[in-house]
Protein backbone atom coordinates (compact mmCIF):
# COMPACT_ATOMS: atom_id res chain seq x y z
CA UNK A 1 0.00 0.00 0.00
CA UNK A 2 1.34 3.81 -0.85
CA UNK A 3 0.74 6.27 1.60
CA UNK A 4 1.18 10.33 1.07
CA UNK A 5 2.13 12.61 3.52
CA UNK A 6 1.12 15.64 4.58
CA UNK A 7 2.91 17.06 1.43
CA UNK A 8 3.53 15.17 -2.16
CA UNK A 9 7.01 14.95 -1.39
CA UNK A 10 6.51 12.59 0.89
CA UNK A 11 5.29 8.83 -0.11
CA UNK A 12 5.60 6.01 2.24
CA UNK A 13 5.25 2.07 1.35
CA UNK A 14 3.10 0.19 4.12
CA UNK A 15 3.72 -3.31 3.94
CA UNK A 16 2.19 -6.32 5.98
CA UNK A 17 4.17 -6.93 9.48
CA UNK A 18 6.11 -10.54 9.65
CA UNK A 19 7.36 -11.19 12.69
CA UNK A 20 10.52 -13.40 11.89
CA UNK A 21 13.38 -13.43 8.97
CA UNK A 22 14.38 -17.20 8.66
CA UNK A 23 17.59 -16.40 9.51
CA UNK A 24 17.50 -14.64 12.62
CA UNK A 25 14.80 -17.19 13.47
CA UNK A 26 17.18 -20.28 13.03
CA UNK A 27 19.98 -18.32 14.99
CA UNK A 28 17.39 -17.84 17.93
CA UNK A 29 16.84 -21.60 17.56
CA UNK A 30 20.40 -22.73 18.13
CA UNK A 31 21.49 -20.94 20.95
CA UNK A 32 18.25 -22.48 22.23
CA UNK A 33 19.26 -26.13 21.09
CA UNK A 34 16.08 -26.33 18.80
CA UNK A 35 15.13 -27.28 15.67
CA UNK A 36 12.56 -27.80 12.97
CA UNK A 37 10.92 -31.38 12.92
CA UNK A 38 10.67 -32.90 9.11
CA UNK A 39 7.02 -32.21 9.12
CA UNK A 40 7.96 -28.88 10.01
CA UNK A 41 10.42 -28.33 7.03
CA UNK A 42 8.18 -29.82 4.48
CA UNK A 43 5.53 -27.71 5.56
CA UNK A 44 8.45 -24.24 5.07
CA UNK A 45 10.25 -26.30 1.96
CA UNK A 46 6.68 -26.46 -0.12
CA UNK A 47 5.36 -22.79 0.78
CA UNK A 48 9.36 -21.98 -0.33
CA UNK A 49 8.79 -24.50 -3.58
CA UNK A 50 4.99 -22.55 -4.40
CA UNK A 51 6.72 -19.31 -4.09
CA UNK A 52 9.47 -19.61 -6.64
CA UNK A 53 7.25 -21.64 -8.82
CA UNK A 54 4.91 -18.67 -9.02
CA UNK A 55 7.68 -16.66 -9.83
CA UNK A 56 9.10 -18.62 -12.14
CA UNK A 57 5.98 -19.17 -13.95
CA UNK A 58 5.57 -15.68 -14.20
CA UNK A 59 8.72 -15.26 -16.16
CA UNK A 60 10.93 -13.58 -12.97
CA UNK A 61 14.18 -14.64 -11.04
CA UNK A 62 14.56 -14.10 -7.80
CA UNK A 63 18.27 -13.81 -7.83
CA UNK A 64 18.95 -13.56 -4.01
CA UNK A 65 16.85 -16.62 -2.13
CA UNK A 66 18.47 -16.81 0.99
CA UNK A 67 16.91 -17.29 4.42
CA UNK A 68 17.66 -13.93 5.24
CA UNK A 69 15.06 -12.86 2.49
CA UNK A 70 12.49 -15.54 3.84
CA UNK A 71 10.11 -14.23 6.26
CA UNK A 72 7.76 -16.45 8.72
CA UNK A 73 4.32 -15.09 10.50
CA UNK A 74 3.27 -16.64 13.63
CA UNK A 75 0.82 -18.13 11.99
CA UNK A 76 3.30 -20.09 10.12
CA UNK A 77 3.27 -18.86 6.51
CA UNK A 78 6.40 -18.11 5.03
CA UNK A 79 6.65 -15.35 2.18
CA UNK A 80 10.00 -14.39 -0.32
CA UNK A 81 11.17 -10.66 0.13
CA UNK A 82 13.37 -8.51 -1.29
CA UNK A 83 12.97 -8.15 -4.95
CA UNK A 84 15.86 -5.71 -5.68
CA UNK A 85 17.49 -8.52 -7.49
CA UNK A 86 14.96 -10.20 -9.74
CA UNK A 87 14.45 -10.19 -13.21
CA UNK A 88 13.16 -10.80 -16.03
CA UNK A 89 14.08 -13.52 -18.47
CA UNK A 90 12.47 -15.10 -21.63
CA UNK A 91 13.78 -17.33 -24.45
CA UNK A 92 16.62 -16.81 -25.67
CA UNK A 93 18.00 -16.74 -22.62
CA UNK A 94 19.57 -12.45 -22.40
CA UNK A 95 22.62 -12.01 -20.55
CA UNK A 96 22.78 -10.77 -16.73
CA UNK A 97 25.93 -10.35 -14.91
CA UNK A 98 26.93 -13.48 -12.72
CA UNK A 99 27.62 -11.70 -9.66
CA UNK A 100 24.56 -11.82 -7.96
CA UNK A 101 22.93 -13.86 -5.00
CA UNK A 102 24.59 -13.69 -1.71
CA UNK A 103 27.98 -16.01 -2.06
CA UNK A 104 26.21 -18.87 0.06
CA UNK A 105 23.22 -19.67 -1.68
CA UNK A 106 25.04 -19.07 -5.08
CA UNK A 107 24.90 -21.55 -7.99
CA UNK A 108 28.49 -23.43 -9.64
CA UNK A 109 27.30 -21.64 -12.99
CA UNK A 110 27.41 -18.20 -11.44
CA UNK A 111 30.67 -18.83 -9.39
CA UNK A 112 31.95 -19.97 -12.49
CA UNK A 113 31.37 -17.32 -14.99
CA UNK A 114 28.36 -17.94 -16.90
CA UNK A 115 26.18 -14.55 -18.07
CA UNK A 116 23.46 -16.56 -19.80
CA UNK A 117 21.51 -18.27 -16.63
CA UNK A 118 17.56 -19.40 -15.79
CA UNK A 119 15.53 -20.29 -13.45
CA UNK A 120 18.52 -23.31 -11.96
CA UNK A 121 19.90 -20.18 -10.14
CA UNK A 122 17.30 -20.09 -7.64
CA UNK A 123 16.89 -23.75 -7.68
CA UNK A 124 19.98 -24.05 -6.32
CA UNK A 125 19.57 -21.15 -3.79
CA UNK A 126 16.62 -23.72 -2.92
CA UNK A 127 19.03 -26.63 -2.31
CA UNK A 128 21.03 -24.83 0.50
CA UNK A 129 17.70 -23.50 2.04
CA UNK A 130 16.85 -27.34 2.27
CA UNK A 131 19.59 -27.71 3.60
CA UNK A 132 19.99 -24.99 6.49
CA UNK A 133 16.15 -25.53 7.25
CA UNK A 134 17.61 -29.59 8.46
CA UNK A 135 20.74 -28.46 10.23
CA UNK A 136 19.73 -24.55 11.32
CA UNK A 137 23.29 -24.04 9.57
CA UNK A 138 24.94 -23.02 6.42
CA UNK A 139 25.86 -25.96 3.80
CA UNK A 140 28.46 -24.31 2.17
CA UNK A 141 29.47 -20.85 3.79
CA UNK A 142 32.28 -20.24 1.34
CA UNK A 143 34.97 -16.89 2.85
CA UNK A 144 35.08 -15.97 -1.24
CA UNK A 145 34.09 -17.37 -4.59
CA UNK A 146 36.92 -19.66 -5.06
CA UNK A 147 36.37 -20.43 -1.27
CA UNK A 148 32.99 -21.33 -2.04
CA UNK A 149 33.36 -23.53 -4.90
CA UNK A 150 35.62 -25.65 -3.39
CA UNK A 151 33.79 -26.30 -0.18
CA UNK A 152 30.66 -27.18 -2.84
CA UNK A 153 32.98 -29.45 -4.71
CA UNK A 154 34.31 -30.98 -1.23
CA UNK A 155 31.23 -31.62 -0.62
CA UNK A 156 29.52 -32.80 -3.87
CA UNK A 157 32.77 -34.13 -5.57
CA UNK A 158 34.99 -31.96 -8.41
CA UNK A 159 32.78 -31.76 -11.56
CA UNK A 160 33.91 -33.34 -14.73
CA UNK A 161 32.44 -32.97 -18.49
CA UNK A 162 30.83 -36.56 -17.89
CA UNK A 163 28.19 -34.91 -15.60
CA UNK A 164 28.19 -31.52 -16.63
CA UNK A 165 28.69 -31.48 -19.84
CA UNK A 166 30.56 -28.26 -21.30
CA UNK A 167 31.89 -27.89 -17.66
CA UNK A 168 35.71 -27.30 -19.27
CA UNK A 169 34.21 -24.23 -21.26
CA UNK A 170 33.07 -22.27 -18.59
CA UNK A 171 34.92 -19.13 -18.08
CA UNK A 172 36.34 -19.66 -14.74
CA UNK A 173 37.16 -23.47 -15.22
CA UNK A 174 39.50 -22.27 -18.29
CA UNK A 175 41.31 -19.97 -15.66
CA UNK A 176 42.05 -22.34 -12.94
CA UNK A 177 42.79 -25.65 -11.57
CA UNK A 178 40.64 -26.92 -8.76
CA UNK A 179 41.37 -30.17 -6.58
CA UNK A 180 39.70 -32.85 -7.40
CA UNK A 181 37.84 -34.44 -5.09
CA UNK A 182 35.37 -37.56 -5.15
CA UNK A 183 31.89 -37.91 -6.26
CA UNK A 184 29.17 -36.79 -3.49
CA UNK A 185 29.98 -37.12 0.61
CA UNK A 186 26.90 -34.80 1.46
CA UNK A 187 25.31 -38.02 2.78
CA UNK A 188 27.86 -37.87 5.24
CA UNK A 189 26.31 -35.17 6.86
CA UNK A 190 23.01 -35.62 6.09
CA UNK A 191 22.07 -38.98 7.37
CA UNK A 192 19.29 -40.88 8.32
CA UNK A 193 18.76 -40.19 11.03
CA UNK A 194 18.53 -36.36 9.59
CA UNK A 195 16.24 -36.60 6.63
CA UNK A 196 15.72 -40.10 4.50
CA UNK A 197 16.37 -41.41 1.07
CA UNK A 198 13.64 -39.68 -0.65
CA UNK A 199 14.50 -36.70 1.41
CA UNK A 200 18.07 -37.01 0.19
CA UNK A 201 17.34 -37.75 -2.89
CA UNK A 202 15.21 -34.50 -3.53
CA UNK A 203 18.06 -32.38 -1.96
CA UNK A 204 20.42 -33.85 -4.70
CA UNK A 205 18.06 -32.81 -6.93
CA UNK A 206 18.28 -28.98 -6.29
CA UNK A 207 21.94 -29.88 -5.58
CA UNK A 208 22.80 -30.78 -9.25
CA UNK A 209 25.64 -29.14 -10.99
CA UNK A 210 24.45 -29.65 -14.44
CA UNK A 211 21.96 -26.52 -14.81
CA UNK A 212 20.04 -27.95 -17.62
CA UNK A 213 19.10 -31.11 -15.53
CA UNK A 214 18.31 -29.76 -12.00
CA UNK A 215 15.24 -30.36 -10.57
CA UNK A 216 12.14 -27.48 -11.08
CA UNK A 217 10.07 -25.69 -8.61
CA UNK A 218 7.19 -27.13 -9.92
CA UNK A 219 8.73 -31.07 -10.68
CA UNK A 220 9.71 -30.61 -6.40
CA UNK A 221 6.34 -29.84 -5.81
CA UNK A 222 5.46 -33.18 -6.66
CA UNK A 223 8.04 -34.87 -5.29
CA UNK A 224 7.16 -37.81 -3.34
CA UNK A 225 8.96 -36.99 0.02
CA UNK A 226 6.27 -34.59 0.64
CA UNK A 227 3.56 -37.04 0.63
CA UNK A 228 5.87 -39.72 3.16
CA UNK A 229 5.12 -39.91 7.05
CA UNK A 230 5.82 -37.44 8.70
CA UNK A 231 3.55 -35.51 7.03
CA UNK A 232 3.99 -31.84 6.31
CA UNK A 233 2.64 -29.94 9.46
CA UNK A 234 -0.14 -27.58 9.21
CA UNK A 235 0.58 -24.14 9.01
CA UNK A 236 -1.85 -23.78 12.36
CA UNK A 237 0.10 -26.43 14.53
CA UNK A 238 3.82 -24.01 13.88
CA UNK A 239 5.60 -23.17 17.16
CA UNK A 240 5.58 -19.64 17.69
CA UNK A 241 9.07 -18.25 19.15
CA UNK A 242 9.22 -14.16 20.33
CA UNK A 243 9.73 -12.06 17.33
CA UNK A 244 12.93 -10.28 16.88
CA UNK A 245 11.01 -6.79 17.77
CA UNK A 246 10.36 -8.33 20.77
CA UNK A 247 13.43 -9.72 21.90
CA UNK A 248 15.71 -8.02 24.44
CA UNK A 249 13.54 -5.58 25.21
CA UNK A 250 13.44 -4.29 29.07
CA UNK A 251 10.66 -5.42 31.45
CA UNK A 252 8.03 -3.45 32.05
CA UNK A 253 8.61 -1.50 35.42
CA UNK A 254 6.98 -2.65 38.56
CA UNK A 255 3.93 -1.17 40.53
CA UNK A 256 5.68 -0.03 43.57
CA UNK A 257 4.45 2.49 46.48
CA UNK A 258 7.78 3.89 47.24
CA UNK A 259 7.69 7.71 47.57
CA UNK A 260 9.86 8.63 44.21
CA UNK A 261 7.92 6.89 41.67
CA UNK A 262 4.50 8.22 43.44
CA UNK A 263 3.13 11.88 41.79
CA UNK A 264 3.03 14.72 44.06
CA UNK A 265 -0.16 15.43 45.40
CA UNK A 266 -1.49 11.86 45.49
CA UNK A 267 -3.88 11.16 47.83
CA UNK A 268 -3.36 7.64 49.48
CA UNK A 269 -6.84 7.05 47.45
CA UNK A 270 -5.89 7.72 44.38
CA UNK A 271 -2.64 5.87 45.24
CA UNK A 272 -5.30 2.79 45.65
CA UNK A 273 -7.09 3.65 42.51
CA UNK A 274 -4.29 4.10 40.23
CA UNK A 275 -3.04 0.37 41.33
CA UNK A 276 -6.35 -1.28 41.19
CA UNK A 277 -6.55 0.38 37.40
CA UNK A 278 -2.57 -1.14 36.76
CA UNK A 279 -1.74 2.56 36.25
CA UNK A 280 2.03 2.88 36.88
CA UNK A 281 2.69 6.06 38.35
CA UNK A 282 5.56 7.03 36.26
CA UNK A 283 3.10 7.09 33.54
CA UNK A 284 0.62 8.81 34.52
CA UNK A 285 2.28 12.19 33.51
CA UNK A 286 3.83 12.79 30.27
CA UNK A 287 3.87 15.71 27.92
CA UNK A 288 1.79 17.93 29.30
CA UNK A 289 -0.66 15.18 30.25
CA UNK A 290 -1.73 13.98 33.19
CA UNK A 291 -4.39 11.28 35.04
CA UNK A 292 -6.58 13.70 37.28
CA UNK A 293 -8.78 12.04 40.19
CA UNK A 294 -11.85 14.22 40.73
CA UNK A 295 -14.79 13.10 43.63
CA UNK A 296 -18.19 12.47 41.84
CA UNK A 297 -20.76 15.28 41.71
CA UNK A 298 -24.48 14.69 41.56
């Protein structure tokens, strides 16, 4: 909603009130040894999934999915913000510059050079949301770009031409030599006791180098880890946890009856009234205002 002030110079954008970013909300969870249950990141993974598949379908990319840029209500529905990346694309493909999406959440093709890019960006972005939302931490929280490629290719083996093919053209690949390391050891930190095959599997999925052959929003959709036990959990049955507004802020002051916090003047009636009303008596002056006790006339 646009609001004008007082004066045309002055235009304000209202915008609905969430009470939790993602990823202040899975910080607030660790230092209080929590975390999500599976039915609990299905239920965050498929309003994620509908999200981008909206977008998507409407021709946009995102460009910056992170869990920053994820907001949750108390009533559990989670929404995509910030737009100051997204774009526009169409067929043929136009070209964008790579360096975009927060280094985290940002896609082999894009570390490595490519300025001709879809949709797979924010797939990918996906994948490590998947991710975090299982383990409340980063999967791949690369220091700088080469820092972050190889702690993706640590983690998901060096690629090769066999499984991405025209990997050796892209622009960084021609500029460098990276170790190589073996195929795929996520599962070694993702194990089953963390999330199961089908769960797993879907992560790979969003996790695939090969742009061209990563998983949609809308083929995720209907994967059919969503539809195992546990079951997603309704949007009603979310925790709530206190939202970040709300969080260190000071106690409201006690009701006391000691002589500096009492107004001059005060009878010891209105003393009595003002605490049977819960009227602190620090606040019951304040810019020029103040609570006045008058005797009934008739």
């Amino acid at each position: 909603e646009i609001v004008v002030g007082s004066n045309m110079d002055r235009i304000y954008l209202v915008m609905e009130y969430v009470e939790h970013d993602m990823k202040s909300l899975m910080e607030l969870m660790r230092t209080k040894k929590k975390s999500f249950t599976i039915g609990q990141v299905k239920t965050l993974l498929r309003q994620l999934l509908s999200g981008v598949n909206y977008m998507h379908e409407e021709w946009v990319i995102h460009r910056d999915l992170k869990t920053s840029n994820l907001l949750l209500s108390h009533e559990g529905v989670l929404k995509i913000g910030d737009f100051g990346l997204a774009r526009e694309y169409g067929d043929p493909l136009k070209p964008y510059t790579p360096i975009v999406v927060t280094l985290w959440y940002r896609s082999p093709e894009l570390l490595l050079g490519v300025h001709e890019y879809s949709t797979a960006v924010d797939i990918w972005s996906v994948g490590c949301i998947f991710g975090e939302f299982l383990k409340l931490h980063p999967l791949f929280p690369g220091k700088g770009e080469i820092d972050q490629l190889n702690k993706i290719f640590m983690e998901l083996g060096t690629p090769s031409e066999n499984i991405w093919p025209g990997y050796n053209d892209l622009p960084l690949v021609k500029k460098s030599t990276f170790g190589h390391y073996p195929y795929n050891q996520l599962r070694k930190s993702f194990g089953s006791d963390v999330i199961s095959d089908k769960g797993f599997k879907l992560l790979n999925r969003f996790l695939t180098y090969n742009p061209e052959t990563r998983i949609s929003a809308s083929e995720a959709l209907a994967n059919e880890w969503f539809s195992e036990d546990p079951q997603p959990t309704p949007r009603e049955n979310f925790p709530t946890w206190p939202a970040k507004s709300e969080q260190n802020k000071a106690p409201p002051p006690k009701m006391t009856d000691e002589p500096d916090l009492v107004l001059p003047k005060q009878s010891a009636e209105q003393i009595r009234l003002m605490k049977e009303l819960k009227v602190d008596p620090r606040k019951a002056s304040a810019g020029g205002f103040a609570l006045r006790f008058d005797a009934p006339r008739f």
